[in-house]
Protein backbone atom coordinates (compact mmCIF):
# COMPACT_ATOMS: atom_id res chain seq x y z
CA UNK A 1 -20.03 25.71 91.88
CA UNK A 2 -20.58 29.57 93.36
CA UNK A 3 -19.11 31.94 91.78
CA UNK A 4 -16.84 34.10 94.73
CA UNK A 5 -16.48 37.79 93.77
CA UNK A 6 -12.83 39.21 94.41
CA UNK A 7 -12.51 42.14 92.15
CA UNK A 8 -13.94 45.75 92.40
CA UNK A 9 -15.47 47.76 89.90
CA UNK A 10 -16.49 51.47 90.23
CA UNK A 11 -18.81 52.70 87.90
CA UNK A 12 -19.58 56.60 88.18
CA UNK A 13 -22.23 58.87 86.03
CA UNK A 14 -23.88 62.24 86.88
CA UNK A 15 -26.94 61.07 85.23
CA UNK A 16 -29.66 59.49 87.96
CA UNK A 17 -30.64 56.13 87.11
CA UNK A 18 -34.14 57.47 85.68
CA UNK A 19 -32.33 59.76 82.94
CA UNK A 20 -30.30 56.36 81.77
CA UNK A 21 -33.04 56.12 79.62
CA UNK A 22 -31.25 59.04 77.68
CA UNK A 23 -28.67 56.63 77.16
CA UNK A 24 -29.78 53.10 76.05
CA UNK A 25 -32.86 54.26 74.23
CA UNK A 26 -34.94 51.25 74.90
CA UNK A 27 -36.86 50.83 78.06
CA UNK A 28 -36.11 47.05 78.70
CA UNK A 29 -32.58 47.69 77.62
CA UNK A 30 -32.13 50.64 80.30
CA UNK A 31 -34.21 48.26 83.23
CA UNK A 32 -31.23 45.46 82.54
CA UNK A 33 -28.09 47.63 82.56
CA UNK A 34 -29.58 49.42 85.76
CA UNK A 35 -30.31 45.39 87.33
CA UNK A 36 -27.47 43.99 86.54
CA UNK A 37 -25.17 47.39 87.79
CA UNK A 38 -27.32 47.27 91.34
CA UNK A 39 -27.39 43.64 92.04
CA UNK A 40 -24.37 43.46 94.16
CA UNK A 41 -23.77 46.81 94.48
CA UNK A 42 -23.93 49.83 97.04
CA UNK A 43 -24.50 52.87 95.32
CA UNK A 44 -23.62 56.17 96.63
CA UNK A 45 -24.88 59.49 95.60
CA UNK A 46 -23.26 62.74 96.07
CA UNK A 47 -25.13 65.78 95.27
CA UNK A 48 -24.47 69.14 94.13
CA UNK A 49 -21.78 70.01 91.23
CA UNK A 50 -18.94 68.16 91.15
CA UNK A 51 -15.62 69.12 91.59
CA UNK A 52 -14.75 69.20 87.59
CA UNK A 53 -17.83 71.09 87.33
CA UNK A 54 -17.15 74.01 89.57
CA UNK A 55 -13.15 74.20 88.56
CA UNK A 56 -14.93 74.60 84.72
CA UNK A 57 -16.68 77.27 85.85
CA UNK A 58 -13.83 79.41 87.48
CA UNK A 59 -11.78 78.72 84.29
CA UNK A 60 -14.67 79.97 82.51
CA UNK A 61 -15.00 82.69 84.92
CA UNK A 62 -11.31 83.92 84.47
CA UNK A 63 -11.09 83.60 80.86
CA UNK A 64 -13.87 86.20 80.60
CA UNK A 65 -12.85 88.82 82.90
CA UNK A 66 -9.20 88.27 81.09
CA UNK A 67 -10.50 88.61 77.83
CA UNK A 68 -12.01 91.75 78.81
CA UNK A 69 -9.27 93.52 80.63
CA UNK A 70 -6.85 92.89 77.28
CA UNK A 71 -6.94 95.85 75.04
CA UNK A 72 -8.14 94.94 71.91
CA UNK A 73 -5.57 96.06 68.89
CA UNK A 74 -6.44 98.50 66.42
């Protein structure tokens, strides 16, 4: 019997699929999880920073010009 596929899954990394190697270590290992992740799959790519990435950097941004506009104490 065929198997029907009903459910979604969304995977999401910022790594491109030639730094999963990073990851899983072993080559054949790395080729498999990428197969089997593609198979079915449409795969979109955004590029540029993300959205968590940029908001990091403002809070970054803030927290320095903050902490040097408070006087320090004596």
């Amino acid at each position: 019997m065929a198997s029907i596929r009903r459910k979604s899954v969304m995977i999401t990394s910022n790594l491109v699929f030639s730094k999963w190697g990073q990851i899983f270590k072993d080559p054949m290992t790395t080729a498999a999880a990428i197969d089997r992740v593609v198979h079915h799959a449409v795969v979109l790519e955004f590029p540029g920073a993300g959205a968590r990435a940029e908001a990091a950097e403002q809070r970054a941004a803030l927290a320095k010009r903050d902490a040097s506009a408070t006087p320090k104490r004596p």
